[in-house]
PDB file of N, CA and C in Angstrom:
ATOM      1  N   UNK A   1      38.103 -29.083   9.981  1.00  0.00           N
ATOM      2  CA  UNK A   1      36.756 -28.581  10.212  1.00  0.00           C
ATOM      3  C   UNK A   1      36.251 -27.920   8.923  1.00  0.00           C
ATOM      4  N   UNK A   2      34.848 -28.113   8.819  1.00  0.00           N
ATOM      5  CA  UNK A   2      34.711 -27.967   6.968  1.00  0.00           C
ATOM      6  C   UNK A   2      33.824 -26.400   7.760  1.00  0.00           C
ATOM      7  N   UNK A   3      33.584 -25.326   6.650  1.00  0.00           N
ATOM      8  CA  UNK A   3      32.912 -23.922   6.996  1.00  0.00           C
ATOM      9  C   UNK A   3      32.102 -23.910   6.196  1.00  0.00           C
ATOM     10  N   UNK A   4      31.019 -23.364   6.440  1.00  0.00           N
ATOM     11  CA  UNK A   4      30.204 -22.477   5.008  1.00  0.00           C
ATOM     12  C   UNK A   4      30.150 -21.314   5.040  1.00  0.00           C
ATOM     13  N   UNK A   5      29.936 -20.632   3.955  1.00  0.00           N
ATOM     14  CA  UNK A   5      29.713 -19.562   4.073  1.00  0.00           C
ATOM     15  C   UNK A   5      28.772 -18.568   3.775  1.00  0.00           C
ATOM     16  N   UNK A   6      27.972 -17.804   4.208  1.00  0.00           N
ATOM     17  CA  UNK A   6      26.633 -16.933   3.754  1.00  0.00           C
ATOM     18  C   UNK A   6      27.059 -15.473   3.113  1.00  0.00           C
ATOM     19  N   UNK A   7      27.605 -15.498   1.618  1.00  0.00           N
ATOM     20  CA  UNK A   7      27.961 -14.143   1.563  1.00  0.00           C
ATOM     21  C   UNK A   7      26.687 -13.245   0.406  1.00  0.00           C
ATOM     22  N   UNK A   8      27.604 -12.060   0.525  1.00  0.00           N
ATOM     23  CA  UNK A   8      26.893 -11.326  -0.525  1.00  0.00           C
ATOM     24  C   UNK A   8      27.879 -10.802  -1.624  1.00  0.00           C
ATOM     25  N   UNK A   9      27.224 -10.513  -2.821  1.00  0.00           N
ATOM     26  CA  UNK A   9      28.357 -10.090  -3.888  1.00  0.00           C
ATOM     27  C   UNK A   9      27.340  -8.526  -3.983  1.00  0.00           C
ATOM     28  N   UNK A  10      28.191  -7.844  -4.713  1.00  0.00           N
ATOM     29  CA  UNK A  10      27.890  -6.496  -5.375  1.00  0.00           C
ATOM     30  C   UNK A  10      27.521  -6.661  -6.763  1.00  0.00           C
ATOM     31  N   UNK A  11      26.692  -6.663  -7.814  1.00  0.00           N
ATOM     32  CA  UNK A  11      26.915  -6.963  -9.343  1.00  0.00           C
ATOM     33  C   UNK A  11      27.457  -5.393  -9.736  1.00  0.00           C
ATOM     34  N   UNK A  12      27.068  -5.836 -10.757  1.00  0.00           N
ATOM     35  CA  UNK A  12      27.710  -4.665 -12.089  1.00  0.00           C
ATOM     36  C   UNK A  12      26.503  -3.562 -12.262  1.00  0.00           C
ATOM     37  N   UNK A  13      25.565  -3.729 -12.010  1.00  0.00           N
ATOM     38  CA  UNK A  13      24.488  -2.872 -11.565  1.00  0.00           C
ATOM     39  C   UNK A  13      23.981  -2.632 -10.506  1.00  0.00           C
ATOM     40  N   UNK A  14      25.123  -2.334  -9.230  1.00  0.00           N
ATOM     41  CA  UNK A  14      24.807  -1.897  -8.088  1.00  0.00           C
ATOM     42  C   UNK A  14      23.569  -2.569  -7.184  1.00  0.00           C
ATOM     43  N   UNK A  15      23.175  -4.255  -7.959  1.00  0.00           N
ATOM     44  CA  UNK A  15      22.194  -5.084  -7.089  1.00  0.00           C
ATOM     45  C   UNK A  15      23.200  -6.051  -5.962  1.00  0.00           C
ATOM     46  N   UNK A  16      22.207  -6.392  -5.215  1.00  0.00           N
ATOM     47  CA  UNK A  16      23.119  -7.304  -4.033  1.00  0.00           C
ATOM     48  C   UNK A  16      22.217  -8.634  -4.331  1.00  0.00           C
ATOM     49  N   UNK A  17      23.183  -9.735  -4.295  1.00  0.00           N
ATOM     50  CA  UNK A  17      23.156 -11.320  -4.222  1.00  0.00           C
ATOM     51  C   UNK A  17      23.476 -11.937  -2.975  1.00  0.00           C
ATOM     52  N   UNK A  18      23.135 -12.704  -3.118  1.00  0.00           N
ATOM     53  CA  UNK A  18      23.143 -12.623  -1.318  1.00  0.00           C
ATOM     54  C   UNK A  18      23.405 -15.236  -1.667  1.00  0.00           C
ATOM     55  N   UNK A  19      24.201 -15.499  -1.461  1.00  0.00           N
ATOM     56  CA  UNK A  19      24.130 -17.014  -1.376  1.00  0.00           C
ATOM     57  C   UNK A  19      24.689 -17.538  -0.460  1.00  0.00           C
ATOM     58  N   UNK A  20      25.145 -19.123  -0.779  1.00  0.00           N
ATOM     59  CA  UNK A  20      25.471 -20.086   0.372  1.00  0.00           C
ATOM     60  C   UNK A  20      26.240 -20.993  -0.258  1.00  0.00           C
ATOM     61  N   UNK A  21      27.773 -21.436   0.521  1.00  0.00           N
ATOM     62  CA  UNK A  21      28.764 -22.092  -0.250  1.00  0.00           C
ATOM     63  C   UNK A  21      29.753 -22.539   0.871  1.00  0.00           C
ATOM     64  N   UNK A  22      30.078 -23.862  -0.050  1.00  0.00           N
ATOM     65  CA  UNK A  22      31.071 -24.384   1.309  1.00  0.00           C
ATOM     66  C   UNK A  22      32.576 -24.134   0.757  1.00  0.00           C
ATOM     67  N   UNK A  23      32.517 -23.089  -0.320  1.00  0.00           N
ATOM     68  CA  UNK A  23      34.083 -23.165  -0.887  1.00  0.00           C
ATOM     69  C   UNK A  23      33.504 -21.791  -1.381  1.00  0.00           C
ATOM     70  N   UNK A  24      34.368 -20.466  -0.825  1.00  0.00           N
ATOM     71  CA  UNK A  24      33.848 -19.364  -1.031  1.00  0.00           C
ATOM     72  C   UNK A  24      34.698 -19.260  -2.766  1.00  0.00           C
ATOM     73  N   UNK A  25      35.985 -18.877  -2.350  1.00  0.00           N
ATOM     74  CA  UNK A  25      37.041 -18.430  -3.792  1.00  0.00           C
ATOM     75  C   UNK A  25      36.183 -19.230  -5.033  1.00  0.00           C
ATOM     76  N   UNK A  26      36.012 -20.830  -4.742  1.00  0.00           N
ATOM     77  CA  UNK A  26      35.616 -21.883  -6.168  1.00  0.00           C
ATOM     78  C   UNK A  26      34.401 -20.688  -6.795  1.00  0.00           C
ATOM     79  N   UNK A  27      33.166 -20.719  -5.696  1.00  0.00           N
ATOM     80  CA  UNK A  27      31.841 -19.298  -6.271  1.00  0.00           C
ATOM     81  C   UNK A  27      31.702 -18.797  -6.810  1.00  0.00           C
ATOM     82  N   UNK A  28      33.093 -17.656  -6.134  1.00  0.00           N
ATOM     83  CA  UNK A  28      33.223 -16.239  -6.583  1.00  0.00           C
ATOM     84  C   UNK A  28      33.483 -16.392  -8.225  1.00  0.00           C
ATOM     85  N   UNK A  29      34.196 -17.195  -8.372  1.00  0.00           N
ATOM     86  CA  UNK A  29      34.561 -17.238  -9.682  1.00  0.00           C
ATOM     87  C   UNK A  29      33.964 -17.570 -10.895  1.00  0.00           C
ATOM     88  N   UNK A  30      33.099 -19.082  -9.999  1.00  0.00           N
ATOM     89  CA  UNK A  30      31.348 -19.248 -11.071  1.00  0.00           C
ATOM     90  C   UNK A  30      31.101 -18.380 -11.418  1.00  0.00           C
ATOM     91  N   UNK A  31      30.186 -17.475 -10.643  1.00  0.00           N
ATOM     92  CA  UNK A  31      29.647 -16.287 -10.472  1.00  0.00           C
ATOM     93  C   UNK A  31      30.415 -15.172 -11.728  1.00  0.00           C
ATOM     94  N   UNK A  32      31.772 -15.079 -11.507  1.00  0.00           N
ATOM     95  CA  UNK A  32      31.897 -14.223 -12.598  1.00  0.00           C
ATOM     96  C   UNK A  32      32.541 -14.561 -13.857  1.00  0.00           C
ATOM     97  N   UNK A  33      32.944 -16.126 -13.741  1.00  0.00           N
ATOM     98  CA  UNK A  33      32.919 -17.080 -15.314  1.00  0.00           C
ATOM     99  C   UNK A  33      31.436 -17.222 -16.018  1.00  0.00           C
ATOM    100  N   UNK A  34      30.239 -17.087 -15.103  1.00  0.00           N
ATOM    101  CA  UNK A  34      29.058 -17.675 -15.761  1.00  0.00           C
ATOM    102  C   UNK A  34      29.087 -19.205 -16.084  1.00  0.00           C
ATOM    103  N   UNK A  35      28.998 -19.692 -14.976  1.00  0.00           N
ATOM    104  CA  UNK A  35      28.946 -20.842 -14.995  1.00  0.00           C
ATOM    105  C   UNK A  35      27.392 -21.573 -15.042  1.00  0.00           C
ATOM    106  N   UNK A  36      26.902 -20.391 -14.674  1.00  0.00           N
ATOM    107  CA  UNK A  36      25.017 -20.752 -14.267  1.00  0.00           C
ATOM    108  C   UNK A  36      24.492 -20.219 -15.538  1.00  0.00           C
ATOM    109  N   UNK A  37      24.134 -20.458 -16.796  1.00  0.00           N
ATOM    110  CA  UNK A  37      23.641 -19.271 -17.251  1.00  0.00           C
ATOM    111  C   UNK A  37      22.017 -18.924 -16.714  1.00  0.00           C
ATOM    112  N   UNK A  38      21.413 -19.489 -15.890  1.00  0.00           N
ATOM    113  CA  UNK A  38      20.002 -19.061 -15.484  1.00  0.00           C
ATOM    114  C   UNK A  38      20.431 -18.210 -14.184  1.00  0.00           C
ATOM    115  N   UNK A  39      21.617 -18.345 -13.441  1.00  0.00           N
ATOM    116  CA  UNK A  39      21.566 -17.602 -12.372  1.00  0.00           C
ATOM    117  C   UNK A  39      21.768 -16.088 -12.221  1.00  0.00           C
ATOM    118  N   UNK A  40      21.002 -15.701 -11.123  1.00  0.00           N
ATOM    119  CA  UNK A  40      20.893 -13.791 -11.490  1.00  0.00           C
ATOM    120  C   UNK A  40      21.796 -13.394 -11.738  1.00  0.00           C
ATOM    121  N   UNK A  41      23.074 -13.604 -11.472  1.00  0.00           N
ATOM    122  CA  UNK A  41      24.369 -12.660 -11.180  1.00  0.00           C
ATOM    123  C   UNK A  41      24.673 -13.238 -12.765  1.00  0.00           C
ATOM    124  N   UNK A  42      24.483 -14.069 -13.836  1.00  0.00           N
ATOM    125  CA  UNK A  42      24.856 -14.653 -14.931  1.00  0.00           C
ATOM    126  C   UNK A  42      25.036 -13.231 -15.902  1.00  0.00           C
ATOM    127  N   UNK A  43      23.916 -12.152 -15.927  1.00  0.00           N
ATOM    128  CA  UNK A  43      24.360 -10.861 -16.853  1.00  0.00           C
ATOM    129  C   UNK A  43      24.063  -9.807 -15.996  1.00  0.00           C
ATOM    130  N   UNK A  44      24.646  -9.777 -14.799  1.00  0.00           N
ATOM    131  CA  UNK A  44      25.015  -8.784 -13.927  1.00  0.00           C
ATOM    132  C   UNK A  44      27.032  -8.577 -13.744  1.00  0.00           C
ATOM    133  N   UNK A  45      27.685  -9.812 -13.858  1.00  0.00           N
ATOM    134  CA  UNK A  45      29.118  -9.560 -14.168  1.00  0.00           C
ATOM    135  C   UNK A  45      29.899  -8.605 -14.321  1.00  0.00           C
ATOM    136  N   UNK A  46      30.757  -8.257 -13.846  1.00  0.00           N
ATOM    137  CA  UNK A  46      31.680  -8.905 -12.992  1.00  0.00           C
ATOM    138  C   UNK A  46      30.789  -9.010 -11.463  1.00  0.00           C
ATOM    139  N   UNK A  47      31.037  -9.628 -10.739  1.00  0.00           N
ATOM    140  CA  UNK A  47      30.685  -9.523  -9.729  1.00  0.00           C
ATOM    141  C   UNK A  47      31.850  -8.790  -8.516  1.00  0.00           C
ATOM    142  N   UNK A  48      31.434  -8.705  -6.651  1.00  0.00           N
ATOM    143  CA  UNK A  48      32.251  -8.385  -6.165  1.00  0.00           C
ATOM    144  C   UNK A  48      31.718  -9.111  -4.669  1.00  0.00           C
ATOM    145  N   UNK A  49      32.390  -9.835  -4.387  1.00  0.00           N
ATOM    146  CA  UNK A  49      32.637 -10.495  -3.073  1.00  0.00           C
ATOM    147  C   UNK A  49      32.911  -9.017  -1.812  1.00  0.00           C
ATOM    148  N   UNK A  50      31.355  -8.793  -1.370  1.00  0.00           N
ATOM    149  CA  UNK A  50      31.622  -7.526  -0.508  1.00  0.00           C
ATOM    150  C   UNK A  50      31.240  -7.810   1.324  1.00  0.00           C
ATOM    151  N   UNK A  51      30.812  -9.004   1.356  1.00  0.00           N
ATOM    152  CA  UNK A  51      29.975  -9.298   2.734  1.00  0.00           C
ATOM    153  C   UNK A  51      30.588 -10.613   2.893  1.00  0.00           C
ATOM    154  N   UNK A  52      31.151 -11.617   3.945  1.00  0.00           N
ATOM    155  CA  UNK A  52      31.116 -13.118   4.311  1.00  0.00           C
ATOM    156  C   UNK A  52      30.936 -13.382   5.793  1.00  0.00           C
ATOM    157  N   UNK A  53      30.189 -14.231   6.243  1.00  0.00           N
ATOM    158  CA  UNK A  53      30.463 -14.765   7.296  1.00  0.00           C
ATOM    159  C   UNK A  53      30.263 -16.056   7.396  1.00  0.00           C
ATOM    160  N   UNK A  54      31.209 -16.971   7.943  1.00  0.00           N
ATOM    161  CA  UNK A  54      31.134 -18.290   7.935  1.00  0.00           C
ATOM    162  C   UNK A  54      30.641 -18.997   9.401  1.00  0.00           C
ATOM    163  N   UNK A  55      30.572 -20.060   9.245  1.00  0.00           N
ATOM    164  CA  UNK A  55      29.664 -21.022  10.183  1.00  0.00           C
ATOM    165  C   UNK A  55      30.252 -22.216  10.059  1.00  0.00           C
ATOM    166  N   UNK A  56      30.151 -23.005  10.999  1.00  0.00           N
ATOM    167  CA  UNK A  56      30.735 -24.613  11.249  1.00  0.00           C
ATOM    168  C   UNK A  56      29.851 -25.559  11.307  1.00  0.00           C
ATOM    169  N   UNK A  57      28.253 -24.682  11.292  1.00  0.00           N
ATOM    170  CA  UNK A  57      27.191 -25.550  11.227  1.00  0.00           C
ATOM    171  C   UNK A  57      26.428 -25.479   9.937  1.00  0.00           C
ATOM    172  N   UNK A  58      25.897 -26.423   9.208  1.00  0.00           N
ATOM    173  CA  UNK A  58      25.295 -26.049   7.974  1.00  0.00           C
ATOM    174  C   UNK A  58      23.994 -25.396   7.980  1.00  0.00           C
ATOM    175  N   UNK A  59      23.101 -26.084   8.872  1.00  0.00           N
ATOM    176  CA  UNK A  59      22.113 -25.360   9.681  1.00  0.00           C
ATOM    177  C   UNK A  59      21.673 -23.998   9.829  1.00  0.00           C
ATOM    178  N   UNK A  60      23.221 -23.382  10.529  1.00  0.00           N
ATOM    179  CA  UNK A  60      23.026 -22.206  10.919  1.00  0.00           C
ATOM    180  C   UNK A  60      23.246 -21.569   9.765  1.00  0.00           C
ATOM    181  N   UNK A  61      24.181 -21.518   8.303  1.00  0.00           N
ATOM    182  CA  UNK A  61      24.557 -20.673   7.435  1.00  0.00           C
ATOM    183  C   UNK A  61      23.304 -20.704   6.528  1.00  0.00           C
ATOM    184  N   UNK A  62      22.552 -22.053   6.884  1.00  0.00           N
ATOM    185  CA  UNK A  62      21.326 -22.047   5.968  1.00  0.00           C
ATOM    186  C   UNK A  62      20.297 -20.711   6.544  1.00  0.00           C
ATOM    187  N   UNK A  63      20.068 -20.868   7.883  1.00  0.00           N
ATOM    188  CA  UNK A  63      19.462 -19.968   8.445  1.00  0.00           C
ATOM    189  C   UNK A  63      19.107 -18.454   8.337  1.00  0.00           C
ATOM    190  N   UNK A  64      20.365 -18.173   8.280  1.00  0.00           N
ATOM    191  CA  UNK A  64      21.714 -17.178   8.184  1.00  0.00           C
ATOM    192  C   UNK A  64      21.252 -16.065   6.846  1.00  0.00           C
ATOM    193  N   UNK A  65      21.335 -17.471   5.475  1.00  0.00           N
ATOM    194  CA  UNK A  65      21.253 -16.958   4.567  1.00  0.00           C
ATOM    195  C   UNK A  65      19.780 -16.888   3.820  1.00  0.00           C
ATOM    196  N   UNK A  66      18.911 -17.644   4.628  1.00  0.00           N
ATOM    197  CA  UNK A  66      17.374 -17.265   4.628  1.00  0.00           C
ATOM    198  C   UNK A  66      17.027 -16.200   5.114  1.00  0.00           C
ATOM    199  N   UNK A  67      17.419 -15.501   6.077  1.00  0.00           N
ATOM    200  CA  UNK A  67      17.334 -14.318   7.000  1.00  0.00           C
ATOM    201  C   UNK A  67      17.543 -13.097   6.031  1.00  0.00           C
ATOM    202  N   UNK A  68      18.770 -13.082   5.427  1.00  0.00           N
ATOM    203  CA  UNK A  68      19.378 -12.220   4.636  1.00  0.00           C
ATOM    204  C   UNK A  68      18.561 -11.841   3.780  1.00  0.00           C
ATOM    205  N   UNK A  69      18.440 -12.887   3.116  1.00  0.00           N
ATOM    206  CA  UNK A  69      17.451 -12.560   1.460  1.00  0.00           C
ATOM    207  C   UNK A  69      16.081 -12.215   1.819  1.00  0.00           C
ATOM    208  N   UNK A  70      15.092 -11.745   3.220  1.00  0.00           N
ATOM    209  CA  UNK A  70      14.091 -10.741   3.158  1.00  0.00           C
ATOM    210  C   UNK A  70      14.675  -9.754   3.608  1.00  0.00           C
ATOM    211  N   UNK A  71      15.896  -9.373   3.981  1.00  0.00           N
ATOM    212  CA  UNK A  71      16.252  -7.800   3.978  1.00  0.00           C
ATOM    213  C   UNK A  71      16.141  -7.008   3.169  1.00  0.00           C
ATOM    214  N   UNK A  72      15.167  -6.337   3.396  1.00  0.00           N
ATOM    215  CA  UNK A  72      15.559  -5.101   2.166  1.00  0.00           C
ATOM    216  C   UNK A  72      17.320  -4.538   1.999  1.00  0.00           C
ATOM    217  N   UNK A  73      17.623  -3.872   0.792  1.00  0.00           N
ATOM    218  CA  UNK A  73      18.972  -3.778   0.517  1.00  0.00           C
ATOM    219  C   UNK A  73      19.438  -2.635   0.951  1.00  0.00           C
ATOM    220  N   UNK A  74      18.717  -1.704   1.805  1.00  0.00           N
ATOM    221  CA  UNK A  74      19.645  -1.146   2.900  1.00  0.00           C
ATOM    222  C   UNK A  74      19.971  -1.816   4.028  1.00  0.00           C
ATOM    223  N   UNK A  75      18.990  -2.372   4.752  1.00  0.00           N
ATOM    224  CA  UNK A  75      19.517  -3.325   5.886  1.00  0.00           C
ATOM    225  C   UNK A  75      20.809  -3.854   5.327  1.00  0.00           C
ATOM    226  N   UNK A  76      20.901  -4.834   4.369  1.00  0.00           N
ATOM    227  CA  UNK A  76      22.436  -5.472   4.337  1.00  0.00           C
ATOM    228  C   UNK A  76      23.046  -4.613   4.223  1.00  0.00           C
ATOM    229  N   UNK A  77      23.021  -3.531   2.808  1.00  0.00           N
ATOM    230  CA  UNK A  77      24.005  -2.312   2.830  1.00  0.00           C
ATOM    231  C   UNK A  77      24.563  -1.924   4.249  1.00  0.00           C
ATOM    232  N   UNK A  78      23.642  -1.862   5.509  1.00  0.00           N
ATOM    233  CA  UNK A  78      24.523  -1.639   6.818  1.00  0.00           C
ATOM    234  C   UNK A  78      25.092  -2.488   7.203  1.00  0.00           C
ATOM    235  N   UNK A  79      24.732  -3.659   7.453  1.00  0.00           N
ATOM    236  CA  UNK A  79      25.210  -5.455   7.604  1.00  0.00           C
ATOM    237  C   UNK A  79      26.617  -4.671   7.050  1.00  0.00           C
ATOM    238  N   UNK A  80      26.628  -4.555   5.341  1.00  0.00           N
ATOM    239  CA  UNK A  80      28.217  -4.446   5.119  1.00  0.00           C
ATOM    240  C   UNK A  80      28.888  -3.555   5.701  1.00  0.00           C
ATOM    241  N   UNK A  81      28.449  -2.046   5.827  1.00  0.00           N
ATOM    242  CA  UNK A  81      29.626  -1.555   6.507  1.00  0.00           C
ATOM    243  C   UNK A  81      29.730  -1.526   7.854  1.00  0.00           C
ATOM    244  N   UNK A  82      28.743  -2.326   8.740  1.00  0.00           N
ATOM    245  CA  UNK A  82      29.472  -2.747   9.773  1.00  0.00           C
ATOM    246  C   UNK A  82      28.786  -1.511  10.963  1.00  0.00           C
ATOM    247  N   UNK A  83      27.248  -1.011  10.570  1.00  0.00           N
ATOM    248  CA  UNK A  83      27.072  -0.012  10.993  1.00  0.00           C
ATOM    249  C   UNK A  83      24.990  -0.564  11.859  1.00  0.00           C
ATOM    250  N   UNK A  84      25.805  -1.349  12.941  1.00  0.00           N
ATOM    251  CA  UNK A  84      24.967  -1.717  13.613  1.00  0.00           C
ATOM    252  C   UNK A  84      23.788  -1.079  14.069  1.00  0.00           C
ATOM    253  N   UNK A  85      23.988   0.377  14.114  1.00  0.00           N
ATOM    254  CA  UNK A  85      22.732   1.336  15.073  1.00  0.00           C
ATOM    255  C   UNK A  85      21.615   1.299  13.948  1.00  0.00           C
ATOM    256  N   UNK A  86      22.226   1.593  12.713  1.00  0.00           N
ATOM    257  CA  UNK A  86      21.369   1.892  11.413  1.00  0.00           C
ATOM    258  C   UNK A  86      20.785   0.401  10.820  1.00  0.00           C
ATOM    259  N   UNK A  87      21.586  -0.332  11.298  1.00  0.00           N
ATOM    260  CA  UNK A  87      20.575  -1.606  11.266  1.00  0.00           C
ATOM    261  C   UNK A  87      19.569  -2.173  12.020  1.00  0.00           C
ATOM    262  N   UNK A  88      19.649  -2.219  13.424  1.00  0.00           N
ATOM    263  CA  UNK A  88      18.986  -1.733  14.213  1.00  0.00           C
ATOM    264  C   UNK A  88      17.944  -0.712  14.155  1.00  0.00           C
ATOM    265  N   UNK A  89      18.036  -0.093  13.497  1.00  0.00           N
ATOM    266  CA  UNK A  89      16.570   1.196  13.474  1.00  0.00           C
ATOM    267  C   UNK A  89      15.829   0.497  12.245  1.00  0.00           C
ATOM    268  N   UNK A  90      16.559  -0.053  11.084  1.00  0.00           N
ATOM    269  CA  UNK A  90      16.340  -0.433  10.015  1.00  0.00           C
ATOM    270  C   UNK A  90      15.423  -1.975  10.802  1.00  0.00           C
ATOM    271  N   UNK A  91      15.880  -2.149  11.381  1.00  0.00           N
ATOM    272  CA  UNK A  91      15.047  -3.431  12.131  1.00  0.00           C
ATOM    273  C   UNK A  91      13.949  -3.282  12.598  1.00  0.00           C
ATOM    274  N   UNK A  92      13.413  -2.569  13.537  1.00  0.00           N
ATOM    275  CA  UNK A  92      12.433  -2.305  13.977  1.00  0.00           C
ATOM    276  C   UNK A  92      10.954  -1.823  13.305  1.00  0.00           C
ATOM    277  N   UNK A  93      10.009  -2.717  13.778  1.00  0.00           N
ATOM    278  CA  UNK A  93       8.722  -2.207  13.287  1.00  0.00           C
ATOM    279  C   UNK A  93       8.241  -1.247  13.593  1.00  0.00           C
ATOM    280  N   UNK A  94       7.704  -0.807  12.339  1.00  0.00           N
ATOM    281  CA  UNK A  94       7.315   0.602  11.575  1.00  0.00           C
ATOM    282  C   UNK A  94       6.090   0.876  11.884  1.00  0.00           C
ATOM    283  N   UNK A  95       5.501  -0.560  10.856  1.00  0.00           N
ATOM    284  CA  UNK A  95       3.737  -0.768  10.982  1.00  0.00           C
ATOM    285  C   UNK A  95       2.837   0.012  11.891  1.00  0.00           C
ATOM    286  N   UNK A  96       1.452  -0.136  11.585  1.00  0.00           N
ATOM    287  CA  UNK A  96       0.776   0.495  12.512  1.00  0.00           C
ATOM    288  C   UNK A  96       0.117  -0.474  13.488  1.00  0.00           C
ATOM    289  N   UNK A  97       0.663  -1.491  13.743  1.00  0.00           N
ATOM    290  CA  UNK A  97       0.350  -2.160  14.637  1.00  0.00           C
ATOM    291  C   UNK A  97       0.912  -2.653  15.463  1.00  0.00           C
ATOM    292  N   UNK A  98       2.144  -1.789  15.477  1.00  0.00           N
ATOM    293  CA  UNK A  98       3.481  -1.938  16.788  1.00  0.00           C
ATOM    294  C   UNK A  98       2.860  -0.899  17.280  1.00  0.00           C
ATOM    295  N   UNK A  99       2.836  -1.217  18.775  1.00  0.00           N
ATOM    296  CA  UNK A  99       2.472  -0.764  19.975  1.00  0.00           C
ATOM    297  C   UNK A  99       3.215   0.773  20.006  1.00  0.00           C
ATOM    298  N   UNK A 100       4.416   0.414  19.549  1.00  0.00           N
ATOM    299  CA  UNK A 100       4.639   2.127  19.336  1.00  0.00           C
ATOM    300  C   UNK A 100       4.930   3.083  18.412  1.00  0.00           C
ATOM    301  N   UNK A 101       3.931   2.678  17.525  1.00  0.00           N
ATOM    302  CA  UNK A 101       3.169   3.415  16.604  1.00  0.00           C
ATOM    303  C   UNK A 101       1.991   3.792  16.533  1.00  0.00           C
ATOM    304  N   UNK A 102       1.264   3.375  17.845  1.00  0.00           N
ATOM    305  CA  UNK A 102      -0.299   3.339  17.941  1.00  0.00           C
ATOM    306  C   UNK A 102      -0.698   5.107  18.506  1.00  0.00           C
ATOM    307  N   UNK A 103      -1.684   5.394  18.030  1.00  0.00           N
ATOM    308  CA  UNK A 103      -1.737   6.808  18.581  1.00  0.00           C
ATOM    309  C   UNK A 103      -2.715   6.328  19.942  1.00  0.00           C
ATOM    310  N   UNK A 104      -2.947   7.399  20.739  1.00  0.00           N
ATOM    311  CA  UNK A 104      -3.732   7.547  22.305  1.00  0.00           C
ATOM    312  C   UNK A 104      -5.528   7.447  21.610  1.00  0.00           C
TER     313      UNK A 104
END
């Protein structure tokens, strides 16, 4: 059964990368050989493999990892440690045009 995977790395300046790969280890290592030189993480190096979750559908990791990349970088920051409530609040609309934000 082949996997993909939707992870995130940490760079060298405390930014988050966020991609999509059907061979996580081969990546990680692009990523911090510089194998891309146009890609972001190219003079952000070393990198750090801090987030993965894999999928059996390509579909879904595509999905997955479209989702990710409009999070702002606290949302994932909770994604990583695994701290659901604060993502969850981090989820919810703010705006003034959620119903419960509306004043009387």
């Amino acid at each position: 059964m082949k996997f993909y995977y939707v992870y995130i790395l940490r760079c060298n300046d405390n930014s988050l990368y966020t991609g999509i790969t059907s061979d996580l280890e081969r990546r990680i290592i692009e990523h911090n050989e510089g194998k891309y030189p146009d890609a972001y993480t190219f003079k952000k190096r070393p990198v750090t493999l801090i987030f993965y979750q894999d999928f059996t559908e390509p579909n879904q990791a595509i999905y997955f990892e479209k989702k990710l990349k409009k999070w702002s970088k606290a949302k994932k920051e909770a994604l990583i440690k695994g701290d659901f409530d604060l993502l969850q609040t981090l989820a919810e609309c703010r705006n003034a045009t959620n119903s419960e934000y509306k004043e009387d």
